[in-house]
Protein backbone atom coordinates (compact mmCIF):
# COMPACT_ATOMS: atom_id res chain seq x y z
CA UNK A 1 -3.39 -5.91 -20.50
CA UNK A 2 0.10 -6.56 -18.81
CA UNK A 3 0.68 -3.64 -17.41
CA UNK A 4 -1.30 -3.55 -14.09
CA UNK A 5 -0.37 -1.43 -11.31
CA UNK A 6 0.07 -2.79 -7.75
CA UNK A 7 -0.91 -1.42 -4.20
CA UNK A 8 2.31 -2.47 -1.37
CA UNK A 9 -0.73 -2.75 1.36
CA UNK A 10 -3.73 -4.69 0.77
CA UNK A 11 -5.40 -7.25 3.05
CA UNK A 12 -4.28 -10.80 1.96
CA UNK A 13 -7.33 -12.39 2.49
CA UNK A 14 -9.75 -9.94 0.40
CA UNK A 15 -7.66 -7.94 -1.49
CA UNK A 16 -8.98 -4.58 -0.23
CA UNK A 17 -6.85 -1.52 0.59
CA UNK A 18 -5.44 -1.08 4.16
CA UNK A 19 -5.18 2.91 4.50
CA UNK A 20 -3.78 2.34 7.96
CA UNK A 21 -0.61 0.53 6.79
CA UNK A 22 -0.94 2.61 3.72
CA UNK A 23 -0.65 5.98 5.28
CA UNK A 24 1.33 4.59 8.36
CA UNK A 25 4.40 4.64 6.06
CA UNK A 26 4.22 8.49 5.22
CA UNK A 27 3.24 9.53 8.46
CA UNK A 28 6.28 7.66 10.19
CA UNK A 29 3.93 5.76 12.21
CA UNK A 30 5.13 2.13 10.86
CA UNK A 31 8.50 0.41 9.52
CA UNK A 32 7.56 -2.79 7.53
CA UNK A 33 9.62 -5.99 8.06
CA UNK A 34 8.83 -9.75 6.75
CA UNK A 35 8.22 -13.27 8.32
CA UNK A 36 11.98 -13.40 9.15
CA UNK A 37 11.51 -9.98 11.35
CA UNK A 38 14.09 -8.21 8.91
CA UNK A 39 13.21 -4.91 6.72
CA UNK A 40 13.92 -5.36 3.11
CA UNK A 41 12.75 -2.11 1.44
CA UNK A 42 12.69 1.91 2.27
CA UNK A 43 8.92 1.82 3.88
CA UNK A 44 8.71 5.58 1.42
CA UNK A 45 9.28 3.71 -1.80
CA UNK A 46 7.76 4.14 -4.81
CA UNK A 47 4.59 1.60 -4.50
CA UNK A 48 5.66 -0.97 -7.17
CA UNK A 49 9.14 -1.05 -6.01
CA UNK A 50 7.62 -2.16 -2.29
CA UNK A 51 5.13 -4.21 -4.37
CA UNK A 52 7.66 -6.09 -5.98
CA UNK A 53 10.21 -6.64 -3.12
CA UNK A 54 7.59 -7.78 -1.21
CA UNK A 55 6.29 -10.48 -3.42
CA UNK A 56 10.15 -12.07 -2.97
CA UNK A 57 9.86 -12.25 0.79
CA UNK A 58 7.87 -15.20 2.57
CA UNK A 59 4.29 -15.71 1.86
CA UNK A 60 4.28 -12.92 0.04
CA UNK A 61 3.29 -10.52 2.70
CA UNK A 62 4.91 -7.47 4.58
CA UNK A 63 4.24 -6.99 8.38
CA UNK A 64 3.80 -2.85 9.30
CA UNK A 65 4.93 -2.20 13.08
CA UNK A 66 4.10 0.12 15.38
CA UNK A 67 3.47 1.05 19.02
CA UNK A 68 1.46 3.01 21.40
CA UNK A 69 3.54 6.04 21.15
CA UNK A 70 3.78 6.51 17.43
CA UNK A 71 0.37 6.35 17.24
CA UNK A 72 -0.29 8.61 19.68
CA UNK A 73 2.31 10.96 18.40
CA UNK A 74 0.53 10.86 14.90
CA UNK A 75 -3.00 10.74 15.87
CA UNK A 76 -3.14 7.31 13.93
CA UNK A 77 -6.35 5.97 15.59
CA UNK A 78 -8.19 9.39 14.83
CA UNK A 79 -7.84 8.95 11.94
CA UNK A 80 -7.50 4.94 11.48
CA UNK A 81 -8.99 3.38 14.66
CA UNK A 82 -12.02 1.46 13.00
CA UNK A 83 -10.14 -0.05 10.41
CA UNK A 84 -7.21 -1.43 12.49
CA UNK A 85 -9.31 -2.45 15.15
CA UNK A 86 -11.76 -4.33 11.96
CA UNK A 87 -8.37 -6.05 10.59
CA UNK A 88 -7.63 -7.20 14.31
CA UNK A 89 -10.93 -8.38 14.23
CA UNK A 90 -10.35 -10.57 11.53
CA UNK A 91 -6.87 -11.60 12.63
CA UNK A 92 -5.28 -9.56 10.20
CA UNK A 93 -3.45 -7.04 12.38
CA UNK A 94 -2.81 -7.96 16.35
CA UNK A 95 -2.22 -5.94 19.04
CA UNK A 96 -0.26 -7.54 21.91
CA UNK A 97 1.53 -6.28 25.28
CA UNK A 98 4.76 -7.33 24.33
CA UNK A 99 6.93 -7.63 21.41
CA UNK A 100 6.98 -11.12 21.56
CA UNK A 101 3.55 -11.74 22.08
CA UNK A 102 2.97 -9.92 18.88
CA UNK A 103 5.79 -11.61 16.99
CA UNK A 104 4.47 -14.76 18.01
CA UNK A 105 0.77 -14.17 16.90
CA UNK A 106 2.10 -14.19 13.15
CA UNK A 107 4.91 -16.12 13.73
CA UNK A 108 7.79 -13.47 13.01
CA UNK A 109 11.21 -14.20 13.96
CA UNK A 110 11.12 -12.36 17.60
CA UNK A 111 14.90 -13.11 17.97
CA UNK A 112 15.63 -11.36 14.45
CA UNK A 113 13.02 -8.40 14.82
CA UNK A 114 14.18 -7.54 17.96
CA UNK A 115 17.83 -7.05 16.67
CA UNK A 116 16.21 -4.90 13.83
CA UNK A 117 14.10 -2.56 16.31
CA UNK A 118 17.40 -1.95 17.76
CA UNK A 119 19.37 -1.72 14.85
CA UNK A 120 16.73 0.78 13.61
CA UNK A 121 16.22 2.49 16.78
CA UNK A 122 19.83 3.58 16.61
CA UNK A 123 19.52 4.89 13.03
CA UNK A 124 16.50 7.32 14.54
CA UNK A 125 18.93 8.42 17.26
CA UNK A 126 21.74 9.38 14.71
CA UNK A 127 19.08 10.89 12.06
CA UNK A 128 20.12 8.93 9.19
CA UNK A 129 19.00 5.34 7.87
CA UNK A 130 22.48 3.84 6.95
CA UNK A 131 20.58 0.47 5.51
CA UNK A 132 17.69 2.21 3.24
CA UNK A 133 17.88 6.07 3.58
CA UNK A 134 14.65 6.13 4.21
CA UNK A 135 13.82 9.57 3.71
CA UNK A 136 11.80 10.95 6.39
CA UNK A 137 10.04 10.08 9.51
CA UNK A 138 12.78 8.36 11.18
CA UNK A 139 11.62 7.93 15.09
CA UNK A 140 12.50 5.58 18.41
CA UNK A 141 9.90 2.57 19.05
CA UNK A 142 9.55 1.20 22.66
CA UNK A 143 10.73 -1.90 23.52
CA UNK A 144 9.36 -2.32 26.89
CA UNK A 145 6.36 -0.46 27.05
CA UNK A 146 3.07 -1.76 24.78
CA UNK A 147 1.04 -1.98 23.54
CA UNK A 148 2.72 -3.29 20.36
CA UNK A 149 0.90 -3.46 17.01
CA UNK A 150 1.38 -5.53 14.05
CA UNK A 151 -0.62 -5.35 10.36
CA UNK A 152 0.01 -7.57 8.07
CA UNK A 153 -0.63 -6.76 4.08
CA UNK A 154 -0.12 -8.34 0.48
CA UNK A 155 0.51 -6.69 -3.10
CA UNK A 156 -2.89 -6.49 -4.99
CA UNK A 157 -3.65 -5.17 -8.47
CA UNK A 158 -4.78 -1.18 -8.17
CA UNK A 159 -5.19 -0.01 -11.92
CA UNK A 160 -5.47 -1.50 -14.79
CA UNK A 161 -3.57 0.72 -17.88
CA UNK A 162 -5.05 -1.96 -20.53
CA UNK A 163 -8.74 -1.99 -21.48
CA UNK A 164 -11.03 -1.85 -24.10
CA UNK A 165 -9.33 1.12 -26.59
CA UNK A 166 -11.56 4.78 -27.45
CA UNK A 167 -10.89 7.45 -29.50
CA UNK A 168 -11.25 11.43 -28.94
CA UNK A 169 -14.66 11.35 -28.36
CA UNK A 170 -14.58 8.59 -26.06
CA UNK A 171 -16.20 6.31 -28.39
CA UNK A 172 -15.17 2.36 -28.49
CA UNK A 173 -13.00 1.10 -31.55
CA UNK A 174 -12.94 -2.69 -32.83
CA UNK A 175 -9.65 -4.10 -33.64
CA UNK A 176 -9.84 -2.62 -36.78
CA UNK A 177 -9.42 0.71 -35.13
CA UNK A 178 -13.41 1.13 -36.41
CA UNK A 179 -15.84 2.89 -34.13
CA UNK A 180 -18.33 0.64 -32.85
CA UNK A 181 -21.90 2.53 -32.82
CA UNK A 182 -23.16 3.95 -29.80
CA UNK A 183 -20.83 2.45 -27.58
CA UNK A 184 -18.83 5.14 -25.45
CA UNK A 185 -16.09 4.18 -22.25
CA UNK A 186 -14.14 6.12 -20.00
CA UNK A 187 -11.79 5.49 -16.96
CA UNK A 188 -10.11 2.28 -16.23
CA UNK A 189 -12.56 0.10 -18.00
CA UNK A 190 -10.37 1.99 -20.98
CA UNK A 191 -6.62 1.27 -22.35
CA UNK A 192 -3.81 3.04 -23.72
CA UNK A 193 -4.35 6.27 -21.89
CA UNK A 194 -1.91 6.32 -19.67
CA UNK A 195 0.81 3.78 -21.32
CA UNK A 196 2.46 1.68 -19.22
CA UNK A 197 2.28 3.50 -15.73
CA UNK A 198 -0.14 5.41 -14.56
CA UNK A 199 1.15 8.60 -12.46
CA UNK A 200 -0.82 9.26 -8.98
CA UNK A 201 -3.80 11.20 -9.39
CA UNK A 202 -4.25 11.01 -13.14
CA UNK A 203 -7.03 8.24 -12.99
CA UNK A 204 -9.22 11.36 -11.59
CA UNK A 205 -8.41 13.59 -14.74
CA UNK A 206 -9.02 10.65 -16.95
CA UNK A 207 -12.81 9.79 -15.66
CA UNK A 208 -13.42 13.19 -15.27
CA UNK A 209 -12.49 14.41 -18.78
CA UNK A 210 -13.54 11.33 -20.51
CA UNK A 211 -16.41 10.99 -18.59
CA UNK A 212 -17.84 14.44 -19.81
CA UNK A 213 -16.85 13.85 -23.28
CA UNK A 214 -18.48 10.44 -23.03
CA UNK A 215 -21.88 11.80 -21.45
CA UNK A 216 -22.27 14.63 -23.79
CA UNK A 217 -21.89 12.29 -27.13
CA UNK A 218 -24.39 10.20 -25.36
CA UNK A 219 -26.74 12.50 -24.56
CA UNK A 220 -26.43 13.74 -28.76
């Protein structure tokens, strides 16, 4: 039951997934810095790595930036425009007219941000990210013209790899390793599947295999 898997960009209030500041990473739409304005992790790392570099910074939170342009440039708010404009609803994201302004709103260093933006800025310009080699999606951010955006996100638990244990044919064993009688599970609600670390996607083949198995023995 140890071995959990954790999601880099949740909302810290409810623990929900926040695609925009998910996605925002892959699409080069966002760089992620903490409280201190500083980035502390390639924004295309693996999810736990971000997970657990983030829960070392303050509060425990990351902070994804953006402005006008890259989301333009990216069609963010086609595809993303409810959600980020829900989350600065609730205070969770901000959108300001300046830099400051938006630093201020969560109270990020403006004086230290502003020295990474530039610092990060001139890595885009040159092509190559000499503090995290981040791998792709390297582009300029305004630093005059807004508006400027800001969402802020937490690690949270996304799978589970521990659960109740099930043989072949999806059927429940005791601690015994006994099968307990017309009791069937499949998907995360199940343990030992996929060891310690589950690889992207697999959760689909597991419900979808065990799942079958499980409703066929069922229906017998």
């Amino acid at each position: 039951m140890e071995y959990v898997q954790k999601h880099p960009t949740c909302n810290a209030t409810t623990g929900e997934l926040i695609s925009s500041a998910n996605s925002g990473r892959g699409l080069g739409t966002t760089i992620i810095v903490n409280k201190e304005g500083v980035r502390f992790v390639e924004e295309l790392e693996r999810r736990d790595v971000i997970s657990d570099t983030t829960a070392k910074q303050t509060g425990v939170v990351s902070y994804s930036f953006f402005d006008q342009k890259a989301a333009d440039e990216t069609e963010f708010f086609e595809k993303f425009g409810e959600e980020i404009e829900s989350l600065i609803d609730t205070g969770e994201a901000v959108r300001a007219d300046t830099i400051e302004e938006a630093c201020k709103f969560f109270e990020i260093d403006y004086n230290a941000f502003s020295e990474t933006l530039e610092r990060y800025n001139g890595f885009a310009k040159a092509g190559k990210d000499a503090d995290f080699n981040r791998r792709g999606g390297l582009r300029e951010y305004s630093t005059e013209v807004g508006p400027f955006y800001f969402i802020k996100a937490a690690p949270a638990v996304h799978h589970t790899m521990g659960g109740v244990e099930i043989n072949e044919n999806a059927e429940v064993l005791d601690i015994t390793n006994k099968v307990i009688p017309n009791l069937f599970a499949a998907g995360e609600v199940t343990g030992g599947i996929h060891g310690s670390n589950r690889l992207g996607g697999n959760a689909i083949t597991d419900i979808v295999v065990f799942g079958k198995i499980a409703g066929k023995n069922v229906s017998k």
